[in-house]
N, C-alpha and C. Protein backbone atom coordinates (compact mmCIF):
# COMPACT_ATOMS: atom_id res chain seq x y z
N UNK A 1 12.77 -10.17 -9.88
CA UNK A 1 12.46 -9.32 -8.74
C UNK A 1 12.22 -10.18 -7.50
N UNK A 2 12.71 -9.75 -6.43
CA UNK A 2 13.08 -10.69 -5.23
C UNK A 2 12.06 -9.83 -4.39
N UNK A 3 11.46 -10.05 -3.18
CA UNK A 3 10.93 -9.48 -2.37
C UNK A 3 11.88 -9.22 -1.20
N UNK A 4 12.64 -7.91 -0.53
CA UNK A 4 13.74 -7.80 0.05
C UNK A 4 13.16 -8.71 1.50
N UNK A 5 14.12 -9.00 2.08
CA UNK A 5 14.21 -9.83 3.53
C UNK A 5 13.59 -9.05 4.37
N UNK A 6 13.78 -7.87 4.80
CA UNK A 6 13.44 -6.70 5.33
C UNK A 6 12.20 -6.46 5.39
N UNK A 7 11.77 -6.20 4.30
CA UNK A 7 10.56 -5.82 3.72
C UNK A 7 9.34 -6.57 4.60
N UNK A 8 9.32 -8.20 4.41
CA UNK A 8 8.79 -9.29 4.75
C UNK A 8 8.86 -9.28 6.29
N UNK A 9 10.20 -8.73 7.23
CA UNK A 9 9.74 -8.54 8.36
C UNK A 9 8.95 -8.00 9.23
N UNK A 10 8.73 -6.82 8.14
CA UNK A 10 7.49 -6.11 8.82
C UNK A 10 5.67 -6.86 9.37
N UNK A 11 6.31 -8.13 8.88
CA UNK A 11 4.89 -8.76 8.80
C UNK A 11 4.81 -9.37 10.43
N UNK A 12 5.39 -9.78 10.90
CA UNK A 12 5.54 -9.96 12.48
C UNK A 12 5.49 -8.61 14.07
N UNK A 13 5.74 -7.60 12.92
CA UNK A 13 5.87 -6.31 14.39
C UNK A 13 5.06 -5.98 14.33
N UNK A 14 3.40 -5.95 14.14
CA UNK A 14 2.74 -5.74 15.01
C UNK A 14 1.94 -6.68 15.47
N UNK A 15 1.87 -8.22 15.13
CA UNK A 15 1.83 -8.84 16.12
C UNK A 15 2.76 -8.47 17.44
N UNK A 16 3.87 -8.45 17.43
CA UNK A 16 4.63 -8.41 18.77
C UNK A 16 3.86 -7.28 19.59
N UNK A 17 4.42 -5.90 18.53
CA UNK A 17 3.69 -4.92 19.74
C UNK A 17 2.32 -4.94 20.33
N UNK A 18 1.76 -5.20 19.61
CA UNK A 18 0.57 -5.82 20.30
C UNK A 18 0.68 -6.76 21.67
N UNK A 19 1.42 -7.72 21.56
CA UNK A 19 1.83 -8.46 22.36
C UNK A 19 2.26 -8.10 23.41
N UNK A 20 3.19 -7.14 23.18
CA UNK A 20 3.76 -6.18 24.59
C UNK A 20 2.98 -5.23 24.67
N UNK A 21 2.12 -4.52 24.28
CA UNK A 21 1.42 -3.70 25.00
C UNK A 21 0.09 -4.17 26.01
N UNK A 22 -0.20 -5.39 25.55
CA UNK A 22 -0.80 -6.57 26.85
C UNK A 22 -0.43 -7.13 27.89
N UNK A 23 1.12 -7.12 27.66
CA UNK A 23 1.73 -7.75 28.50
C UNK A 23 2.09 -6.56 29.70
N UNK A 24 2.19 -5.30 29.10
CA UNK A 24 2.30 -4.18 30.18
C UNK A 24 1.14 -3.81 30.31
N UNK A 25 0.05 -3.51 30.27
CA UNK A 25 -1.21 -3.67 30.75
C UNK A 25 -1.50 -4.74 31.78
N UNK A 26 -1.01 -6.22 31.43
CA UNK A 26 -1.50 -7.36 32.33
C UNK A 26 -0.41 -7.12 33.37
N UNK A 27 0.71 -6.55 33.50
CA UNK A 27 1.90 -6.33 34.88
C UNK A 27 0.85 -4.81 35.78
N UNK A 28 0.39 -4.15 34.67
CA UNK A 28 0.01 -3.20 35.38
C UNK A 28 -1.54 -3.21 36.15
N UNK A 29 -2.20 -4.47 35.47
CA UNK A 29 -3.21 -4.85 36.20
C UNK A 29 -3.13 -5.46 37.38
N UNK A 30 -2.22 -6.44 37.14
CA UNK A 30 -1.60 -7.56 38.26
C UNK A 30 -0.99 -6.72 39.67
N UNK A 31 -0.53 -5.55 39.15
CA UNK A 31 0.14 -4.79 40.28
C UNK A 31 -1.32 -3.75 40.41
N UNK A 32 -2.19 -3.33 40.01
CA UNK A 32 -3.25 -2.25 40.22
C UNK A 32 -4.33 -4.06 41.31
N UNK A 33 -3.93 -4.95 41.19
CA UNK A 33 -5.10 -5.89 41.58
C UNK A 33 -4.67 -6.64 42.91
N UNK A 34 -3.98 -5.68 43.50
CA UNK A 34 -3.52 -5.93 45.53
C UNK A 34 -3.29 -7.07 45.25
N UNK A 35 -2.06 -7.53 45.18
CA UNK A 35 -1.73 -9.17 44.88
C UNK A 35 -1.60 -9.98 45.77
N UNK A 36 -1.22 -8.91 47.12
CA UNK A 36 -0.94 -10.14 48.62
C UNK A 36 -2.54 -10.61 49.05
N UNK A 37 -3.62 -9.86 48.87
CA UNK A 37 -4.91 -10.26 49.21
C UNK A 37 -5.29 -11.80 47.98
N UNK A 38 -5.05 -11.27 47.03
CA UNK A 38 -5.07 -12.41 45.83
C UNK A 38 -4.20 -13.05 45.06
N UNK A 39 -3.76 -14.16 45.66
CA UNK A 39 -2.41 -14.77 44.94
C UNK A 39 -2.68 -15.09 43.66
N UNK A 40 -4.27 -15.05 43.01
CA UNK A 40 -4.49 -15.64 42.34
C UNK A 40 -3.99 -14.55 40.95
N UNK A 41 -4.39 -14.01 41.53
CA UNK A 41 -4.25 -12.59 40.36
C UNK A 41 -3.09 -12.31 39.40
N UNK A 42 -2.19 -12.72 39.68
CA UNK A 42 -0.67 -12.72 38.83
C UNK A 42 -0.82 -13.84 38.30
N UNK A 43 -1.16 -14.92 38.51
CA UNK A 43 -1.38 -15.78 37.22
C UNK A 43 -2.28 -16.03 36.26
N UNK A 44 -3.16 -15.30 37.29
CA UNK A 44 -4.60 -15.36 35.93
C UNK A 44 -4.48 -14.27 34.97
N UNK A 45 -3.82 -12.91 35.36
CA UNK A 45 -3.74 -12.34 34.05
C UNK A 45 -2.22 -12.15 33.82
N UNK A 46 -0.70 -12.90 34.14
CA UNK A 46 0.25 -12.71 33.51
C UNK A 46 1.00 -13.46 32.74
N UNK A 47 0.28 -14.30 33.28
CA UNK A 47 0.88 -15.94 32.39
C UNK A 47 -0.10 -15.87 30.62
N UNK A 48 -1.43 -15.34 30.81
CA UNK A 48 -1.59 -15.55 29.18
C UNK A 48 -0.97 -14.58 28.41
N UNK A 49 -0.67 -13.46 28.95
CA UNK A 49 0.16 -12.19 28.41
C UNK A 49 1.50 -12.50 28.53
N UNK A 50 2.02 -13.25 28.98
CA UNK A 50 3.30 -13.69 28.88
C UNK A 50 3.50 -14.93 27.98
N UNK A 51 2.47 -15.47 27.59
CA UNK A 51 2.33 -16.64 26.62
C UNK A 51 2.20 -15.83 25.38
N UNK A 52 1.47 -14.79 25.40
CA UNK A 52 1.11 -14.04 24.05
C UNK A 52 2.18 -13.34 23.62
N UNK A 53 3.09 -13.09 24.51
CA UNK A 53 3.82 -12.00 23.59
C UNK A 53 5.26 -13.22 23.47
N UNK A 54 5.49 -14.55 23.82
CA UNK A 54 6.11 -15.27 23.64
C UNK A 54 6.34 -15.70 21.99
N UNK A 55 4.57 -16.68 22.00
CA UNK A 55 4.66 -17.02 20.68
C UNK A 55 4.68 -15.98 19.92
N UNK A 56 4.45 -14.52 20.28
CA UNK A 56 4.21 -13.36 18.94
C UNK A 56 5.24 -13.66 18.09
N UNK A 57 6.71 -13.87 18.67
CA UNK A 57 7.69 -13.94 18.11
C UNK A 57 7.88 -14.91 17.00
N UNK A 58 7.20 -15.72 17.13
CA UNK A 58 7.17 -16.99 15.94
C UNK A 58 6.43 -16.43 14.45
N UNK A 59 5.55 -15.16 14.79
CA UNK A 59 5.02 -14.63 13.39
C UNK A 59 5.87 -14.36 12.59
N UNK A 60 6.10 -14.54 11.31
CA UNK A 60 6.69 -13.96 10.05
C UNK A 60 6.11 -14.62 8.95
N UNK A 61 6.81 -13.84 7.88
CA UNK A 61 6.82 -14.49 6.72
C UNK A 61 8.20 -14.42 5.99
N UNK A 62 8.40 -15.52 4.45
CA UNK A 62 9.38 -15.47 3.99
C UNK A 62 9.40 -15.70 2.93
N UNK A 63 9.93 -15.74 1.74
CA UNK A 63 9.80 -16.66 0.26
C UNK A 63 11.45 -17.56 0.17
N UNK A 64 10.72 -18.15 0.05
CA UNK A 64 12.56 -19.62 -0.44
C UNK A 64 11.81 -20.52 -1.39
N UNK A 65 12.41 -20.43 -2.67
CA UNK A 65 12.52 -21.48 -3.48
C UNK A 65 10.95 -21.32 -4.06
N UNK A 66 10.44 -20.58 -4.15
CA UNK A 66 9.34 -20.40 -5.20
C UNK A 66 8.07 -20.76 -3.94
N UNK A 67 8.30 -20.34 -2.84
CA UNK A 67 7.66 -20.95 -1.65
C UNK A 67 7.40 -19.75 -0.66
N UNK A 68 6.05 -19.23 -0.73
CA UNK A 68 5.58 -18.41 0.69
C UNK A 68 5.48 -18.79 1.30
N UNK A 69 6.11 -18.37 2.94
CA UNK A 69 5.80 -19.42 4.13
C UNK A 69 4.84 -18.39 5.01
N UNK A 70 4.40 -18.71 6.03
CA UNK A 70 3.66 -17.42 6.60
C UNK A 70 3.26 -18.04 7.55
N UNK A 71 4.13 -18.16 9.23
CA UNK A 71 4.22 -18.53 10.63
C UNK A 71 3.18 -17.58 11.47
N UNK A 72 2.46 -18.93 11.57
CA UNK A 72 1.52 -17.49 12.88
C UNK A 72 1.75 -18.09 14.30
N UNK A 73 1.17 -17.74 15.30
CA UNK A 73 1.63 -18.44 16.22
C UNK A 73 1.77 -19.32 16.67
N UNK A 74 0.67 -20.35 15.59
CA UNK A 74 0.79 -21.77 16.63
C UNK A 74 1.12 -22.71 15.32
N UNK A 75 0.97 -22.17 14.10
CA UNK A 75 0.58 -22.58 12.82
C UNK A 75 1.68 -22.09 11.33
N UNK A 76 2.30 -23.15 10.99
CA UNK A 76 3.19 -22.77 9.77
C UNK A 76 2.45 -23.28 8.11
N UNK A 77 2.19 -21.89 7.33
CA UNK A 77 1.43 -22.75 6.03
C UNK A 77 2.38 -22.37 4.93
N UNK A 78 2.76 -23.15 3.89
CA UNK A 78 3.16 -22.55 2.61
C UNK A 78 2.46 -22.24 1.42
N UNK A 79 2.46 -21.82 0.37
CA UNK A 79 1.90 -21.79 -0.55
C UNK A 79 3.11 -21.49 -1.72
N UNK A 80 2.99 -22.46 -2.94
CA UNK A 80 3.66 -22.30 -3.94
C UNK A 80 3.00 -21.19 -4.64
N UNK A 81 4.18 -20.69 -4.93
CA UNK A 81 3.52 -19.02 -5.43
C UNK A 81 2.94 -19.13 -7.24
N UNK A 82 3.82 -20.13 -8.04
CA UNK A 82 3.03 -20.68 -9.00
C UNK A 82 1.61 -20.72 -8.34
N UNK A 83 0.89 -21.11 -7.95
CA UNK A 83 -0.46 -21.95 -7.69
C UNK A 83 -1.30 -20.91 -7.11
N UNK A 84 -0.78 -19.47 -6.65
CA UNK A 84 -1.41 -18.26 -6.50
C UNK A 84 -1.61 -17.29 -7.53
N UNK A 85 -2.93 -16.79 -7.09
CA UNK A 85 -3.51 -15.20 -7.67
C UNK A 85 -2.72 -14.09 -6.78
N UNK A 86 -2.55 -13.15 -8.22
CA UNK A 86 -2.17 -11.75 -7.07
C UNK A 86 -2.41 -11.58 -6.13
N UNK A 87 -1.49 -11.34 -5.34
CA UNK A 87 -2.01 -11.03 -3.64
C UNK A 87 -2.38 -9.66 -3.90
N UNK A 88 -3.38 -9.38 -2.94
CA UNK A 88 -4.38 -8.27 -2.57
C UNK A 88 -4.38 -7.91 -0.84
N UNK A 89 -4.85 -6.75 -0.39
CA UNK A 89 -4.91 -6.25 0.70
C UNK A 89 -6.23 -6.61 1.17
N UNK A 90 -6.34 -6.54 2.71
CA UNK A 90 -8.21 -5.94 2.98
C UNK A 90 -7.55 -5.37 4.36
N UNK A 91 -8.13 -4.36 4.74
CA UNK A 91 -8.34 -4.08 6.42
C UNK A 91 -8.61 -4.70 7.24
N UNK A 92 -7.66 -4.73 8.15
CA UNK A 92 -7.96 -5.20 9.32
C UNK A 92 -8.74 -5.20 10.03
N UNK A 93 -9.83 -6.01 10.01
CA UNK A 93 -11.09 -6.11 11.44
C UNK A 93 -10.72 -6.65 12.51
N UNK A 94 -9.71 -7.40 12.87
CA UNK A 94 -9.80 -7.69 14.13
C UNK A 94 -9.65 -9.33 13.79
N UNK A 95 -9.12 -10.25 15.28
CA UNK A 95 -9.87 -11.48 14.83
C UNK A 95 -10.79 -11.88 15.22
N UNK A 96 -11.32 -11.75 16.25
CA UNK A 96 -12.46 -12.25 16.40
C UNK A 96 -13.82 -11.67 15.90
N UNK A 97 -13.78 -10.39 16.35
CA UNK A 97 -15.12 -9.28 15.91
C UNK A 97 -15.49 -9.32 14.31
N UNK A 98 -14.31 -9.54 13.48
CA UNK A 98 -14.90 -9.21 11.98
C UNK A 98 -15.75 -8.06 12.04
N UNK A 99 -16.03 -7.32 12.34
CA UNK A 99 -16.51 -6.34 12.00
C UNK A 99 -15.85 -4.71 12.98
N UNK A 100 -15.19 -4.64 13.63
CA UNK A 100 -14.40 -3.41 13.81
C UNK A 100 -13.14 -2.98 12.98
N UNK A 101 -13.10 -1.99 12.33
CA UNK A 101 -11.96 -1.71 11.62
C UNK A 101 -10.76 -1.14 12.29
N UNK A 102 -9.63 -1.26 11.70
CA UNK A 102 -8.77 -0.50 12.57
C UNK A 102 -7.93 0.23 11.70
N UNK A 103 -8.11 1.37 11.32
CA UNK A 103 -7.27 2.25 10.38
C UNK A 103 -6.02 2.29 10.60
N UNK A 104 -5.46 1.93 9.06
CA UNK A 104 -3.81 1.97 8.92
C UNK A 104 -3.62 0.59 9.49
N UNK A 105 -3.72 0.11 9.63
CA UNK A 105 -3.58 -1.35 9.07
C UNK A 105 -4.36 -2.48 7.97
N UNK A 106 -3.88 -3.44 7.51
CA UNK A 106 -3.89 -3.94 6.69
C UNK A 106 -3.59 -5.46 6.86
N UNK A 107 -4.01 -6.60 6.10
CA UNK A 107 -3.68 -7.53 6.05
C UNK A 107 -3.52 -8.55 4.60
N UNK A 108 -2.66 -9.16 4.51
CA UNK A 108 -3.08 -9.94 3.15
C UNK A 108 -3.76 -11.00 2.49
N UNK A 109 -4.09 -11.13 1.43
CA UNK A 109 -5.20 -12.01 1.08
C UNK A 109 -4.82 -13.13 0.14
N UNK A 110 -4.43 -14.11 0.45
CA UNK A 110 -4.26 -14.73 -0.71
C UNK A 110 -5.52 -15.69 -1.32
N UNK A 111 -5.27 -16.19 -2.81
CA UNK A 111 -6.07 -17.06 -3.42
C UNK A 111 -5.28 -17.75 -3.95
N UNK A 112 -6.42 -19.05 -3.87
CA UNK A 112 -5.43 -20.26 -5.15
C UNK A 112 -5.46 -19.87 -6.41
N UNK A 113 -4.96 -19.97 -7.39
CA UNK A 113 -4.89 -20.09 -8.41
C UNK A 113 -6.41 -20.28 -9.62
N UNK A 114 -7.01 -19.41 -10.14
CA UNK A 114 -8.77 -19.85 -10.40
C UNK A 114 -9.72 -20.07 -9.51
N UNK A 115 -9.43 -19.96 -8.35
CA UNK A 115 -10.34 -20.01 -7.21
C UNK A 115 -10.86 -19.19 -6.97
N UNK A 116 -12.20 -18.99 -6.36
CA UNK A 116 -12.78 -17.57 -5.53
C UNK A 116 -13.18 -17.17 -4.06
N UNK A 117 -12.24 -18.38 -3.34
CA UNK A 117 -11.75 -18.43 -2.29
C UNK A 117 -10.90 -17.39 -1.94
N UNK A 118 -10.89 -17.13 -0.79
CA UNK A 118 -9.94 -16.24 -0.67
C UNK A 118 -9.50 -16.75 0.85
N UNK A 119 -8.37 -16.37 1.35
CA UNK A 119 -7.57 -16.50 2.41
C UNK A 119 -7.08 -15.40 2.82
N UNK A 120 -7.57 -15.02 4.19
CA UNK A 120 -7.17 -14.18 4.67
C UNK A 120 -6.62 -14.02 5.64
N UNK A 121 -5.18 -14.12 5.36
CA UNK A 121 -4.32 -14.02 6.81
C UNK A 121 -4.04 -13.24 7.80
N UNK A 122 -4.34 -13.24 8.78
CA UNK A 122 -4.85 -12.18 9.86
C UNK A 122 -3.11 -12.01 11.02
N UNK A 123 -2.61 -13.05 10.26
CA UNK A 123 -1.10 -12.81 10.91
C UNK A 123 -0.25 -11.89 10.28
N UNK A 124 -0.39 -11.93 9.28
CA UNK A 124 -0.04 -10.76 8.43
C UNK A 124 0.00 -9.58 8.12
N UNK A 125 -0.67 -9.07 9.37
CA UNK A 125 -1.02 -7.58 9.63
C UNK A 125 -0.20 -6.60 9.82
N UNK A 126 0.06 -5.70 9.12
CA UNK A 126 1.45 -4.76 8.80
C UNK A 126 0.43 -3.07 8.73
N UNK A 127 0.98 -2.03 8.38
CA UNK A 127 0.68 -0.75 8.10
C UNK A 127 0.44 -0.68 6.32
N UNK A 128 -0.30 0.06 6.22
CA UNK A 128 -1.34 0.09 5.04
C UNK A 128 -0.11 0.17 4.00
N UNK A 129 0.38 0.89 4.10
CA UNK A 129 1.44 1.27 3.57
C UNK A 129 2.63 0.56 2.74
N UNK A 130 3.03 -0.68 3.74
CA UNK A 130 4.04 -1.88 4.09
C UNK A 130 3.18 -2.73 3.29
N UNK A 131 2.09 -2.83 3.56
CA UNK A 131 1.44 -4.24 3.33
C UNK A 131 1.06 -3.73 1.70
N UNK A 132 0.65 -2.66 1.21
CA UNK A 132 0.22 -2.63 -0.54
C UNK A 132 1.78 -2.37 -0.85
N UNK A 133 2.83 -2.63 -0.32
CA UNK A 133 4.16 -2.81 -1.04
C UNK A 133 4.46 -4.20 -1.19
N UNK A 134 4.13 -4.66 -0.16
CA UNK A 134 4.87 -6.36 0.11
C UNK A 134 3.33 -6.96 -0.91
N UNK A 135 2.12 -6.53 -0.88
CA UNK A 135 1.48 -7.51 -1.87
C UNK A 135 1.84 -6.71 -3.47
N UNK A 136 2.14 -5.72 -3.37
CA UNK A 136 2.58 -5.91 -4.99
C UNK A 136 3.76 -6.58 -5.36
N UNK A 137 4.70 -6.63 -4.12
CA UNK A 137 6.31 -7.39 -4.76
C UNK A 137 5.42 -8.72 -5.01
N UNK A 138 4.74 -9.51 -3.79
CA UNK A 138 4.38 -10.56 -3.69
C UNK A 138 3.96 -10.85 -5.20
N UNK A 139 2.60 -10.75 -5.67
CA UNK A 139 2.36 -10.17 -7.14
C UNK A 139 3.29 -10.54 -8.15
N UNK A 140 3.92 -9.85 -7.93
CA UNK A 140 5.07 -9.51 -9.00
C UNK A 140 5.79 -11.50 -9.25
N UNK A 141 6.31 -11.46 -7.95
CA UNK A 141 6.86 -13.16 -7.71
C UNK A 141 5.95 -14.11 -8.39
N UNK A 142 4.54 -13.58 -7.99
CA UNK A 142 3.55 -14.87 -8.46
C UNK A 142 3.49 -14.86 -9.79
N UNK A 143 3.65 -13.85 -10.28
CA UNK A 143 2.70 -13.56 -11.54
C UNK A 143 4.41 -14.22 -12.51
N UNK A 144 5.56 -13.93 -12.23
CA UNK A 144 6.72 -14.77 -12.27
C UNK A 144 7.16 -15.89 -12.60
N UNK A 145 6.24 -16.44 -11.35
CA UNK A 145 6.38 -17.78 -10.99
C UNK A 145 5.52 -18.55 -11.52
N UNK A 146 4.53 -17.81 -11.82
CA UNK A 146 3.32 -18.62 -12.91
C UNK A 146 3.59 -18.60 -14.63
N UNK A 147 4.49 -17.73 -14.60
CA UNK A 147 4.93 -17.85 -16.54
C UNK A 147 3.74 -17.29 -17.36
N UNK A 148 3.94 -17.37 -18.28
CA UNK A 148 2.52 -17.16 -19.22
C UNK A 148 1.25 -17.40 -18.70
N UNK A 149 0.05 -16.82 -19.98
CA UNK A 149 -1.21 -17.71 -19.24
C UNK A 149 -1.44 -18.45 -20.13
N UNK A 150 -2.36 -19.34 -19.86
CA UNK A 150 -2.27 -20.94 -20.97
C UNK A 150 -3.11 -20.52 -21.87
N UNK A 151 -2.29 -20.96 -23.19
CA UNK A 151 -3.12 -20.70 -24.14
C UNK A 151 -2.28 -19.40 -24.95
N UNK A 152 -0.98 -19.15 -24.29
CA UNK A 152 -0.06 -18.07 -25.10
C UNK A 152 0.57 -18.98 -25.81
N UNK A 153 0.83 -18.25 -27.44
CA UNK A 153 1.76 -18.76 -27.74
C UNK A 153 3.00 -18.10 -27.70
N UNK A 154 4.06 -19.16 -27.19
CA UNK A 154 5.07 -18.73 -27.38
C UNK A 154 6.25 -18.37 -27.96
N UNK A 155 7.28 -17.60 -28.07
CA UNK A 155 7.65 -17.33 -29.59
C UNK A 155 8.85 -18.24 -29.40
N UNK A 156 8.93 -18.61 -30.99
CA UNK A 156 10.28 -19.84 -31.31
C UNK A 156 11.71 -18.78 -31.34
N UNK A 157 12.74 -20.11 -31.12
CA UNK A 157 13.86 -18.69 -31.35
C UNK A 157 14.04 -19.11 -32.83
């Protein structure tokens, strides 16, 4: 079982829209903020909204070769999917606040392998929906990719 290409893209669009809906907010501030009185004003709020919805584009994720990759904006990590626990969901709080929820979205969680760590990737933020599909394929790959559990025996032919 493969996790479709498709599927996995969903993990980048709402970073973006997010991205553009700041970025038309910050044109519409910039133009609501009399710009000939303040030159300053178009760069102080269009250039970071134009930086933000730049790198948004660099978010995704992918699997190649027994290998999750998962691009956030400034930051590329892999994880061998052998060496993972089932991926799991949690809701989205936000990044900075941790504590506001935002219904219907979702993000994924990974762990190492026996660990009780958890990782929670906040780039990863998809619709509730998308995201308990893509962590059960995910799942599925790991649990795959990890073979037995130690201590099975296995049968001779």
């Amino acid at each position: 079982m493969r996790v479709e290409r498709s599927r996995l893209r969903a993990v980048g669009r709402v970073p973006r829209a997010l991205a553009l809906v700041y970025l038309a907010l910050g044109v519409l501030g910039s133009v609501a903020a009399d710009t000939a009185d303040n030159p300053v004003a178009v760069p102080v709020i269009l250039v970071p909204m134009l930086l933000l919805a730049v790198v948004s584009f660099r978010v995704k994720a992918w699997v190649h070769d027994d290998t999750l990759t998962i691009r956030s904006y400034w930051r590329t990590r892999r994880y061998l999917l052998q060496d993972l626990d089932p991926v799991t969901t949690e809701p989205y709080t936000g990044w900075w606040a941790g504590q506001v929820g935002f219904p219907g979205l979702d993000v994924l969680v990974l762990s190492a392998r026996g660990s009780w760590e958890l990782e929670v990737r906040q780039e990863t933020i998809c619709l509730t929906r998308t995201a308990n599909r893509l962590a059960e394929e995910l799942s599925a790959l790991v649990e795959e990719a990890a073979g037995p559990p130690v201590g099975w025996d296995t049968p001779q032919p």
